[in-house]
PDB file of N, CA and C in Angstrom:
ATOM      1  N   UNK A   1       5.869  -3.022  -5.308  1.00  0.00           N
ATOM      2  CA  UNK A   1       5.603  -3.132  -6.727  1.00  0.00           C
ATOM      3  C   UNK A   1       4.983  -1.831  -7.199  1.00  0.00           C
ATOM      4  N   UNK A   2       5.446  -1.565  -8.509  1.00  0.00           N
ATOM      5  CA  UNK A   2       5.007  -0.274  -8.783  1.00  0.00           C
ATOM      6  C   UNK A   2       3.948  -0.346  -9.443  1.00  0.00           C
ATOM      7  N   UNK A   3       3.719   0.539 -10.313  1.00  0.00           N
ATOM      8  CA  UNK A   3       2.383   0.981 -11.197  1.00  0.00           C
ATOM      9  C   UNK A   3       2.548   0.225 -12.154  1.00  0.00           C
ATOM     10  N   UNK A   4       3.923  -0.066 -12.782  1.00  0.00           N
ATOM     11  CA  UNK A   4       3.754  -0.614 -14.270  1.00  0.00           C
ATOM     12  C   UNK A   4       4.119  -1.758 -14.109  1.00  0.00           C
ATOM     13  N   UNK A   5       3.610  -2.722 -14.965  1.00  0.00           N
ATOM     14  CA  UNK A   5       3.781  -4.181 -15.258  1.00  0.00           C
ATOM     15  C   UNK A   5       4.309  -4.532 -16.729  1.00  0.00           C
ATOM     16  N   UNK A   6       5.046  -5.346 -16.508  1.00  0.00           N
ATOM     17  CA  UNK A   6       5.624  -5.804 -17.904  1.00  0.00           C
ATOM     18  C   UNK A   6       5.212  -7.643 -18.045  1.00  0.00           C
ATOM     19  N   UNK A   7       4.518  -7.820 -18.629  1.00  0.00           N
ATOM     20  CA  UNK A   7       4.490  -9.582 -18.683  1.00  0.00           C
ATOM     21  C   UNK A   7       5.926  -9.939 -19.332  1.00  0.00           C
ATOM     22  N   UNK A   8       6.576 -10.709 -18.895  1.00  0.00           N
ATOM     23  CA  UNK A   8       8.077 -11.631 -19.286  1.00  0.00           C
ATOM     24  C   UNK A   8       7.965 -12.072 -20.294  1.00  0.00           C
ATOM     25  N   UNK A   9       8.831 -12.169 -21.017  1.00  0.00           N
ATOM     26  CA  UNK A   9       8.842 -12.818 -22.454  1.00  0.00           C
ATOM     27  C   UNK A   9       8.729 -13.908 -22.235  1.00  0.00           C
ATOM     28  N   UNK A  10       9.503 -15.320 -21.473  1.00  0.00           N
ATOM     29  CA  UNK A  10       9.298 -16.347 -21.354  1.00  0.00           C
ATOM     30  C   UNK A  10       7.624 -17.100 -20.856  1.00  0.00           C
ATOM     31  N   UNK A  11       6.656 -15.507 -20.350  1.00  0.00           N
ATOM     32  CA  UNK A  11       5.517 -15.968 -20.819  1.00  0.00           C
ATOM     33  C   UNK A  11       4.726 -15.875 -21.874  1.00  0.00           C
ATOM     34  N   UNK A  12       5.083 -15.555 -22.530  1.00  0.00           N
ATOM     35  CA  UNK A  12       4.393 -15.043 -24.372  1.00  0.00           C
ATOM     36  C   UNK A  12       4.972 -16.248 -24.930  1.00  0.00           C
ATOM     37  N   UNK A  13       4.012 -17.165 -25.702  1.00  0.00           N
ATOM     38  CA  UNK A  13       4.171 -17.853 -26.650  1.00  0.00           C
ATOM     39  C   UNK A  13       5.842 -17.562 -27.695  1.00  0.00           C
ATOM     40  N   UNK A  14       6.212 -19.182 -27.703  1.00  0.00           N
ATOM     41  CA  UNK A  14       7.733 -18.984 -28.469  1.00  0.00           C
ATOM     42  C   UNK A  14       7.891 -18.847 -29.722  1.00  0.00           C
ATOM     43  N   UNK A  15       8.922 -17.520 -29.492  1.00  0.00           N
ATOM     44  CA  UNK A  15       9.380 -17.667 -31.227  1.00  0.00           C
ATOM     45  C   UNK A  15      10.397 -17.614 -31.373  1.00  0.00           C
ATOM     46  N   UNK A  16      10.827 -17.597 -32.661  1.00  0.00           N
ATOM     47  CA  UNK A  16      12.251 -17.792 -32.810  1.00  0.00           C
ATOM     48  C   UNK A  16      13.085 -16.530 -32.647  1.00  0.00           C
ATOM     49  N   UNK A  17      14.397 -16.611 -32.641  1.00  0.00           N
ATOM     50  CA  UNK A  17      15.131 -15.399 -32.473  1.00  0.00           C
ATOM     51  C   UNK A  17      15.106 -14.974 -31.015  1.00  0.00           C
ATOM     52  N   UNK A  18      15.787 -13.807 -30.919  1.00  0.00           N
ATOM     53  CA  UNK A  18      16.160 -13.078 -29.775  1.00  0.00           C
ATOM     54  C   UNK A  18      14.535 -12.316 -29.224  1.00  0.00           C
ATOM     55  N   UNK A  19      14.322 -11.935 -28.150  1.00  0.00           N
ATOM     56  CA  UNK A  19      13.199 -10.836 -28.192  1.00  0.00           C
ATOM     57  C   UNK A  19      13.492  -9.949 -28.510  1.00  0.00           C
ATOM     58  N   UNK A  20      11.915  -9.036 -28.731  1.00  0.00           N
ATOM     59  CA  UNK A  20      11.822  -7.656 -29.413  1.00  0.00           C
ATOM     60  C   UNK A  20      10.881  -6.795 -28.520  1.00  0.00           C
ATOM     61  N   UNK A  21      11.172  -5.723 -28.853  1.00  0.00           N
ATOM     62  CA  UNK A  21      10.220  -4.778 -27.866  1.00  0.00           C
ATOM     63  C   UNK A  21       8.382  -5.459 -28.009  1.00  0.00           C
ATOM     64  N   UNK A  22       8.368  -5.866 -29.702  1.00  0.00           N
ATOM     65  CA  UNK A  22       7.095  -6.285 -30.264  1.00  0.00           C
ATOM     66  C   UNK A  22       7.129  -7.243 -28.770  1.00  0.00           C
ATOM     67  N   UNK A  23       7.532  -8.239 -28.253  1.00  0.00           N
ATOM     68  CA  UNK A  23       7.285  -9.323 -27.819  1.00  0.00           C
ATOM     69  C   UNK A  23       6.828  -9.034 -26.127  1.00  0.00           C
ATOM     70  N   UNK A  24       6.748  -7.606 -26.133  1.00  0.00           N
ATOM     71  CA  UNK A  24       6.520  -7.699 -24.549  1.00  0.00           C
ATOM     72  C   UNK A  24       4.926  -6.526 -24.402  1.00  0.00           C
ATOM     73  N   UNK A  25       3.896  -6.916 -23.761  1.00  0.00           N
ATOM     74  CA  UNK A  25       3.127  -5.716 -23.542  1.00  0.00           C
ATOM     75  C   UNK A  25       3.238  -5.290 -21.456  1.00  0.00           C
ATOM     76  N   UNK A  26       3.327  -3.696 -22.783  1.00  0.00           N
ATOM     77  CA  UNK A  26       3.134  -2.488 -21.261  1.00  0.00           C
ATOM     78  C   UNK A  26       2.304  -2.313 -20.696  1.00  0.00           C
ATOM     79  N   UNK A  27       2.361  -2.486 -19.259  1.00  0.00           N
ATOM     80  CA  UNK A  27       0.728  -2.137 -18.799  1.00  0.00           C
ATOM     81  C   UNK A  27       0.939  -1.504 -17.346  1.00  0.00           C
ATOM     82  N   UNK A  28       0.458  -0.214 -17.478  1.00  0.00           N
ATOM     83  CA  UNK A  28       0.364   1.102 -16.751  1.00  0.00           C
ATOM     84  C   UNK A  28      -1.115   1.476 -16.487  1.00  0.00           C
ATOM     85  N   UNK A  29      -1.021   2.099 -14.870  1.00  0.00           N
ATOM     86  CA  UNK A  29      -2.531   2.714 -14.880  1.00  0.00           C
ATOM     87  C   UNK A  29      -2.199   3.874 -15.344  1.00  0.00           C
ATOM     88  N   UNK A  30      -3.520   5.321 -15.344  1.00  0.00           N
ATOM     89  CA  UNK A  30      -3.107   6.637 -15.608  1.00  0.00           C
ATOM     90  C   UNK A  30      -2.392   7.272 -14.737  1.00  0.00           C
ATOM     91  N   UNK A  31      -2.500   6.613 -13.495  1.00  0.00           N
ATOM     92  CA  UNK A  31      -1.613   7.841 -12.493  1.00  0.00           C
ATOM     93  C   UNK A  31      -0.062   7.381 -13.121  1.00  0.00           C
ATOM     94  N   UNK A  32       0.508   6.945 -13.744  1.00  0.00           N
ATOM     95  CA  UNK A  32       1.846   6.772 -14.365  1.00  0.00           C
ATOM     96  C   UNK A  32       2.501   8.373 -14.776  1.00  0.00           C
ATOM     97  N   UNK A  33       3.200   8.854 -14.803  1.00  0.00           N
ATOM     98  CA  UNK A  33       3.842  10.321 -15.326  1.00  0.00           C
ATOM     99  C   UNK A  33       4.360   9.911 -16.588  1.00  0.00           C
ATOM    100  N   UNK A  34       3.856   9.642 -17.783  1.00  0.00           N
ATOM    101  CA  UNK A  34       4.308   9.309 -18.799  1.00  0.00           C
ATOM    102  C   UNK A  34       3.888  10.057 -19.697  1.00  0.00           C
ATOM    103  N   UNK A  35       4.764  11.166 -20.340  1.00  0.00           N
ATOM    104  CA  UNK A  35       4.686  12.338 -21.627  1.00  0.00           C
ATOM    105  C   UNK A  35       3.504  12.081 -22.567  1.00  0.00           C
ATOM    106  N   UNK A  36       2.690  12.922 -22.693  1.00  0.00           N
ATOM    107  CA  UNK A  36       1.822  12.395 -23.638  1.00  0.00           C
ATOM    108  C   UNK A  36       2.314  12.006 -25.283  1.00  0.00           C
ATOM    109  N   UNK A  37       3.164  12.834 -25.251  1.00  0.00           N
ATOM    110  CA  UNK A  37       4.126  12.196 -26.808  1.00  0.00           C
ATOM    111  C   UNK A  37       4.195  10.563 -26.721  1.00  0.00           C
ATOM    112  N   UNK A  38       4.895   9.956 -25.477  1.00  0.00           N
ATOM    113  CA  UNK A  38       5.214   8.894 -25.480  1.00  0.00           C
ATOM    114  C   UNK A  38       3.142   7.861 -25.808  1.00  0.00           C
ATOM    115  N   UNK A  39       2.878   7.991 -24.944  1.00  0.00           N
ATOM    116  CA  UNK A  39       1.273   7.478 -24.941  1.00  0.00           C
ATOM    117  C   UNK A  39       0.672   7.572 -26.165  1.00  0.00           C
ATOM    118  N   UNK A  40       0.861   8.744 -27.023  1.00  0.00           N
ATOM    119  CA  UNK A  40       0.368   8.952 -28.388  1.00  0.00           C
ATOM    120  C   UNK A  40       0.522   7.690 -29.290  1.00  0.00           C
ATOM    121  N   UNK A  41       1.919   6.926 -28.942  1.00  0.00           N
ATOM    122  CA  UNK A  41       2.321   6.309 -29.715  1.00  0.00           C
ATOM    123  C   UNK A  41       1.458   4.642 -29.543  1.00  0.00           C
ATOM    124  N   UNK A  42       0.509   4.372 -28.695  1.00  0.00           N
ATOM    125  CA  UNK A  42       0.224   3.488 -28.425  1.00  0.00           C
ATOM    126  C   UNK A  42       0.491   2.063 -28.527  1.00  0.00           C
ATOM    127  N   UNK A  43       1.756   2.337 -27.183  1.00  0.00           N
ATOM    128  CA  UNK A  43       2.286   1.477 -27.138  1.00  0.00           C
ATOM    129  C   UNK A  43       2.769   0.442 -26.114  1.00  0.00           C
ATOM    130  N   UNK A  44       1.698   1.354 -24.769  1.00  0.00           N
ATOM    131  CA  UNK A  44       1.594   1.584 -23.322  1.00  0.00           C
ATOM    132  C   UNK A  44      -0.005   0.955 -23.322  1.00  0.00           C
ATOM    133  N   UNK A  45      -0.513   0.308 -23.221  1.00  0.00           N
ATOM    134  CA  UNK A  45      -1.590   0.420 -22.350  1.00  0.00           C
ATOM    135  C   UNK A  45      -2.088   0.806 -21.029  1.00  0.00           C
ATOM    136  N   UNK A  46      -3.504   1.381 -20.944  1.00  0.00           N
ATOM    137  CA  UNK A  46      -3.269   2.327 -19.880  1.00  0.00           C
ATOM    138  C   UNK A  46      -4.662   1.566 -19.198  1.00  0.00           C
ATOM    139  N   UNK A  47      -4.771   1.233 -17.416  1.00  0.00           N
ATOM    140  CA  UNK A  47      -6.042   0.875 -17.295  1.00  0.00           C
ATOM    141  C   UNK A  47      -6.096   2.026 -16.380  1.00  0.00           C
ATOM    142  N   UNK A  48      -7.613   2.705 -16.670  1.00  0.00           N
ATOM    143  CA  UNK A  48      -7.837   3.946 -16.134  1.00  0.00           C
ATOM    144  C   UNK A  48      -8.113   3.770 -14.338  1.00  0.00           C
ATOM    145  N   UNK A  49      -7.801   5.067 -13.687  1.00  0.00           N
ATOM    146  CA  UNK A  49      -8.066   5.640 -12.353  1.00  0.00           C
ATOM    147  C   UNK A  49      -9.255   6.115 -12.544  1.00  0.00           C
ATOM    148  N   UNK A  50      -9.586   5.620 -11.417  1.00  0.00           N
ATOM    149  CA  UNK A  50     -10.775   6.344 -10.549  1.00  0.00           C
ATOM    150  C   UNK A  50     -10.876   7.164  -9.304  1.00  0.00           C
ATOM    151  N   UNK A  51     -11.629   8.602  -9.183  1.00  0.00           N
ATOM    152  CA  UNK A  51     -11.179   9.349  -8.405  1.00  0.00           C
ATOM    153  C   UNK A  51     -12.499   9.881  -8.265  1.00  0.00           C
ATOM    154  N   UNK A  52     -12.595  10.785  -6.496  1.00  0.00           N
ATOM    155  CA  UNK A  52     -13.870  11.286  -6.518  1.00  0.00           C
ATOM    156  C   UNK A  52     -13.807  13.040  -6.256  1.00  0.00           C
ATOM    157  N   UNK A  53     -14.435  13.297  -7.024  1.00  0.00           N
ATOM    158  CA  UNK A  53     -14.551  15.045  -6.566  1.00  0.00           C
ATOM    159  C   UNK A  53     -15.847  15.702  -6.377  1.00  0.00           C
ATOM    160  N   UNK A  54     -15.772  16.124  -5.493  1.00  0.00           N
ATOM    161  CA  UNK A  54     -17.046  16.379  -4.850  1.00  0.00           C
ATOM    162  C   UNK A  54     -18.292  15.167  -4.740  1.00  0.00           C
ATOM    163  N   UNK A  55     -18.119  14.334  -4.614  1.00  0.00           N
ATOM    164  CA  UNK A  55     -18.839  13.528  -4.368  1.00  0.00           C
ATOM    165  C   UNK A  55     -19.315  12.545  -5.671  1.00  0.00           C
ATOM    166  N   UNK A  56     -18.580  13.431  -7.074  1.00  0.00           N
ATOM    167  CA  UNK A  56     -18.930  12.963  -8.379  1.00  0.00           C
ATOM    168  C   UNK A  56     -17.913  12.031  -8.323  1.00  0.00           C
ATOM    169  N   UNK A  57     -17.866  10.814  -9.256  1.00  0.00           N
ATOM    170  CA  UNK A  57     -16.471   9.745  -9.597  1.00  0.00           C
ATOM    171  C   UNK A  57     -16.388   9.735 -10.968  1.00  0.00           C
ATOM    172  N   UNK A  58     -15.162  10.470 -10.974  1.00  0.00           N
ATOM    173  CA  UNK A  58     -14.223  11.005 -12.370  1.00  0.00           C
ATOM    174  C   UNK A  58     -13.356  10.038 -12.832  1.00  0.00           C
ATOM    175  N   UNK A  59     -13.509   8.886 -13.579  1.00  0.00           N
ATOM    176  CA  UNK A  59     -12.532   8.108 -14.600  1.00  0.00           C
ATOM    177  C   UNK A  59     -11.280   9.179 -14.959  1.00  0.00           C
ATOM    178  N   UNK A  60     -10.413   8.831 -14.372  1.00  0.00           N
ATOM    179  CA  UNK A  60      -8.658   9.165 -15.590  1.00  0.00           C
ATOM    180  C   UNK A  60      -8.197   8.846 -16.323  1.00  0.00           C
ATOM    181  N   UNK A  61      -8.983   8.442 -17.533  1.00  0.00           N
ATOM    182  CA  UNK A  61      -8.181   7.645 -19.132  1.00  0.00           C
ATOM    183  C   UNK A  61      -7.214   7.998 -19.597  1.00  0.00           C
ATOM    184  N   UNK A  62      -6.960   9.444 -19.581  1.00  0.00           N
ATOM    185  CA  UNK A  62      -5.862  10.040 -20.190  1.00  0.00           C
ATOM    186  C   UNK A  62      -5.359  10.798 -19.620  1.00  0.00           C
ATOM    187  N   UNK A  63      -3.934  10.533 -19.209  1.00  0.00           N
ATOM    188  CA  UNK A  63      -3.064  11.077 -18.308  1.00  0.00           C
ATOM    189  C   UNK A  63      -2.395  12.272 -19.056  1.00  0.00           C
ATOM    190  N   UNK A  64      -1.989  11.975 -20.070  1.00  0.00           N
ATOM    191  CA  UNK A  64      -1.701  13.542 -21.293  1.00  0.00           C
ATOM    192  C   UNK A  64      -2.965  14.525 -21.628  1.00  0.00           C
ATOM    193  N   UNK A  65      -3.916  14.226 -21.344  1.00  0.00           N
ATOM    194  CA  UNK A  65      -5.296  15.313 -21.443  1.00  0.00           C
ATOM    195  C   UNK A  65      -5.682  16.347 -20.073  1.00  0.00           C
ATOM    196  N   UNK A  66      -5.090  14.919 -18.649  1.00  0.00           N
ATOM    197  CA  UNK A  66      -5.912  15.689 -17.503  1.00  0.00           C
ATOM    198  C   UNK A  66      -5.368  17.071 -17.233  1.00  0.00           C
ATOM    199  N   UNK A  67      -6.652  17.993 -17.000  1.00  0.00           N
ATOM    200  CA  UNK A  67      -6.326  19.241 -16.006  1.00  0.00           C
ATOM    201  C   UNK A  67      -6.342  19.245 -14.480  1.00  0.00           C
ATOM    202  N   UNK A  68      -4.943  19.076 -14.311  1.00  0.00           N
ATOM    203  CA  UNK A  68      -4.456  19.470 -13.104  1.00  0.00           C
ATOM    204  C   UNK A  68      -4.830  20.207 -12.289  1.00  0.00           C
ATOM    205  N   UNK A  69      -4.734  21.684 -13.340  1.00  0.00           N
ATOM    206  CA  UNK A  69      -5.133  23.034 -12.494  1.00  0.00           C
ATOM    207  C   UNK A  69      -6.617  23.339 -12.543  1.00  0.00           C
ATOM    208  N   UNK A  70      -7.183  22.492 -12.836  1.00  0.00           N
ATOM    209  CA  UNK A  70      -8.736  23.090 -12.547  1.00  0.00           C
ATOM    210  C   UNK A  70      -9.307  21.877 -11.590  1.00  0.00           C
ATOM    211  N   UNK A  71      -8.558  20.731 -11.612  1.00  0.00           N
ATOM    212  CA  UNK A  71      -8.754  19.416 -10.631  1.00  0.00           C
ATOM    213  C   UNK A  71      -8.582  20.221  -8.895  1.00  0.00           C
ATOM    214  N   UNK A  72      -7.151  20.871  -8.898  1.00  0.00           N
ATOM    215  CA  UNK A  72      -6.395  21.406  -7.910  1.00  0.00           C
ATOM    216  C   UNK A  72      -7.100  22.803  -6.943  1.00  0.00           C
ATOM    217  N   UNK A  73      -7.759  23.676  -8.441  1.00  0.00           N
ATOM    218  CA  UNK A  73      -8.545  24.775  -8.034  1.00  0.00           C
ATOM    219  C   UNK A  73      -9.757  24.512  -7.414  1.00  0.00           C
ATOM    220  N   UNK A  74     -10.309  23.270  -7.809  1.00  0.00           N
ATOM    221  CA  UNK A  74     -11.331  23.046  -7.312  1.00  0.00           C
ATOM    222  C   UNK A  74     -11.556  22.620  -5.841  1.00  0.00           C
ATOM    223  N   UNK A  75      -9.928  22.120  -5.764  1.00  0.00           N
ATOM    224  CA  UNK A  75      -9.909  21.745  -4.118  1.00  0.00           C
ATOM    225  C   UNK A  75      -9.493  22.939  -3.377  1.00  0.00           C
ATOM    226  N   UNK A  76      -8.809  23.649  -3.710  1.00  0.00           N
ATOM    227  CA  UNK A  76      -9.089  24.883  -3.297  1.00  0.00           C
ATOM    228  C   UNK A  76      -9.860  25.997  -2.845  1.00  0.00           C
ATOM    229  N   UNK A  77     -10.944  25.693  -3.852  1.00  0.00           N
ATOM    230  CA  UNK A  77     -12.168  26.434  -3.247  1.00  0.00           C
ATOM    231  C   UNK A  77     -13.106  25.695  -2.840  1.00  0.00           C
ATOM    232  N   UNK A  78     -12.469  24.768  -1.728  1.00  0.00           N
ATOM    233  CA  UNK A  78     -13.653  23.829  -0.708  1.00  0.00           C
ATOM    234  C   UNK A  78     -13.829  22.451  -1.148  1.00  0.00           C
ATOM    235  N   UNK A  79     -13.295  22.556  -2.234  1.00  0.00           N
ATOM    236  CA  UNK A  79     -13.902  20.843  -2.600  1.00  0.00           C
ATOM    237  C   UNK A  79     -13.474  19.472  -1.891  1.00  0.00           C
ATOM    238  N   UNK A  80     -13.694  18.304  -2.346  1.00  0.00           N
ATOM    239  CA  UNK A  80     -13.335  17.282  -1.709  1.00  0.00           C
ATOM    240  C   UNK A  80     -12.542  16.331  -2.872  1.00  0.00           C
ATOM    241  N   UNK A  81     -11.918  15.724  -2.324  1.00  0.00           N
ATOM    242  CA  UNK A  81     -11.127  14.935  -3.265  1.00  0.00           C
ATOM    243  C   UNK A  81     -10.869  13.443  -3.080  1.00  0.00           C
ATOM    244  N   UNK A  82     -11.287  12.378  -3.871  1.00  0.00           N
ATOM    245  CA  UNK A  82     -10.489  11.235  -2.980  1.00  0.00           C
ATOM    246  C   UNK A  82     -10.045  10.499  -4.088  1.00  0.00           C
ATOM    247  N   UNK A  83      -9.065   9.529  -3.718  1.00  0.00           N
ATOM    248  CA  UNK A  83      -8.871   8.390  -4.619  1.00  0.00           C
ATOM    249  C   UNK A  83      -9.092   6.836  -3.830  1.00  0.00           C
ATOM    250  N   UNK A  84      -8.917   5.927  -4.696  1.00  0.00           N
ATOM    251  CA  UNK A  84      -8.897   4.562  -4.247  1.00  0.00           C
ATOM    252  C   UNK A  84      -8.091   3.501  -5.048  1.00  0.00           C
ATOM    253  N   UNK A  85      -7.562   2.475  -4.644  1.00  0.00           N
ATOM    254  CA  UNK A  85      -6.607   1.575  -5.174  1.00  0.00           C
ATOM    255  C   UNK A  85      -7.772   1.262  -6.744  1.00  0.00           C
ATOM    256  N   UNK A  86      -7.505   0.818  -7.780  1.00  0.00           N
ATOM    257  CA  UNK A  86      -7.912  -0.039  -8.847  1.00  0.00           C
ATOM    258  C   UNK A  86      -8.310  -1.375  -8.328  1.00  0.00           C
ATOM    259  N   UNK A  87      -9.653  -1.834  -8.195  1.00  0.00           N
ATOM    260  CA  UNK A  87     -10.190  -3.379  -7.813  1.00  0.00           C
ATOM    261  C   UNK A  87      -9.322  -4.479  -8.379  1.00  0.00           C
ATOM    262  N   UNK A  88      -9.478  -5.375  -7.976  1.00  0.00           N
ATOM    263  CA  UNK A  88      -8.540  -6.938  -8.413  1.00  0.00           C
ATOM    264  C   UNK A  88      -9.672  -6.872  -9.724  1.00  0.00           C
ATOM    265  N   UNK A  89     -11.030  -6.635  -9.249  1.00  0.00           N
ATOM    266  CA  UNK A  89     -11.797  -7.467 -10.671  1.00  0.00           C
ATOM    267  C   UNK A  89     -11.241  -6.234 -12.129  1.00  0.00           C
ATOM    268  N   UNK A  90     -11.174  -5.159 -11.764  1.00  0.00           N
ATOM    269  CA  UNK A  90     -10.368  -4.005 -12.887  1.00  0.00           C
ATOM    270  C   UNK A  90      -9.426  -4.790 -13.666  1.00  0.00           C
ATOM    271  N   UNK A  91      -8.427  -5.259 -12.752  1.00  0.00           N
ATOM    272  CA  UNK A  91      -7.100  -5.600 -13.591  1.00  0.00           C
ATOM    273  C   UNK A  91      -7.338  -7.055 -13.946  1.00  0.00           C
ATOM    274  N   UNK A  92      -8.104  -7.448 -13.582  1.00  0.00           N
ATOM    275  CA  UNK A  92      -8.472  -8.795 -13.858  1.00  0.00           C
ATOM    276  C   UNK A  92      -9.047  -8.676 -15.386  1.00  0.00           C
ATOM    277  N   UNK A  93     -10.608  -7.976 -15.351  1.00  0.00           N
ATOM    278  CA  UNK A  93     -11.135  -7.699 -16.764  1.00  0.00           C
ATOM    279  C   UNK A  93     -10.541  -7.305 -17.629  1.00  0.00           C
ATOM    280  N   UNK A  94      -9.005  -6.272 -17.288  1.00  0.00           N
ATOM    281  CA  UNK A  94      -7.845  -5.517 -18.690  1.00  0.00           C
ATOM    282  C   UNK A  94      -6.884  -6.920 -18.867  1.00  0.00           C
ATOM    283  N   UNK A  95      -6.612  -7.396 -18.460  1.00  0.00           N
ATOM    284  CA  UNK A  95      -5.023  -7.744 -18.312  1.00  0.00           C
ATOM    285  C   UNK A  95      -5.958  -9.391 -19.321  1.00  0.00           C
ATOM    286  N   UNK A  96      -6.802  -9.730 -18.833  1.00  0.00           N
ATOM    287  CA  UNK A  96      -7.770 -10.705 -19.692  1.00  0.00           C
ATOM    288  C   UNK A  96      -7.483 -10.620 -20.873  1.00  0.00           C
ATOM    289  N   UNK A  97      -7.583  -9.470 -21.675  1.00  0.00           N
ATOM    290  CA  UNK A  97      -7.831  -8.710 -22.757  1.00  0.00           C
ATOM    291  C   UNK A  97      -5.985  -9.301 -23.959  1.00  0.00           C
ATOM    292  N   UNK A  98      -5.159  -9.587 -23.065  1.00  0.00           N
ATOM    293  CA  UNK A  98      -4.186  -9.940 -23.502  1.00  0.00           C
ATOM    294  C   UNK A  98      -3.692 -11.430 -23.313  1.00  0.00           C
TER     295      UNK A  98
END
């Protein structure tokens, strides 16, 4: 299973007619590769990454904002880097929200 989730239309409350894009929500973490043009449009929800550098833990809210090259340089000159999966209670508290 990948990064992104789509809830099914046949679980969203019924309406009439055919479905519509309206009828489905997107739900992506930030590590997703998705254009920041597209994200602008808010239409994606995004539940943020968590990552550690140098020992600090850096939230990823916005995947169209992050710097790469100063994330990258930094591991370069010695640093440390880690990531970790998103907790059950994370997607539990976002996905609530809908």
């Amino acid at each position: 299973m990948g990064a992104l989730n789509l809830l099914r239309y046949k679980e969203l409350p019924i309406k009439r007619g055919e479905p519509s894009m309206s009828d489905y929500v997107i739900i992506t973490d930030t590590s997703a590769d998705i254009p920041a043009d597209i994200l602008d449009k808010g239409q994606i929800h995004l539940i943020p990454m968590v990552y550690q550098l140098n020992g600090e833990e850096c939230p990823h809210r916005n995947p169209g904002n992050w710097d790469s090259r100063a994330f990258y340089d930094k591991l370069r000159a010695g640093g440390t880097g880690s990531t970790s999966q998103i907790s059950p209670a994370t997607y539990t508290d976002f996905l609530n929200r809908f």
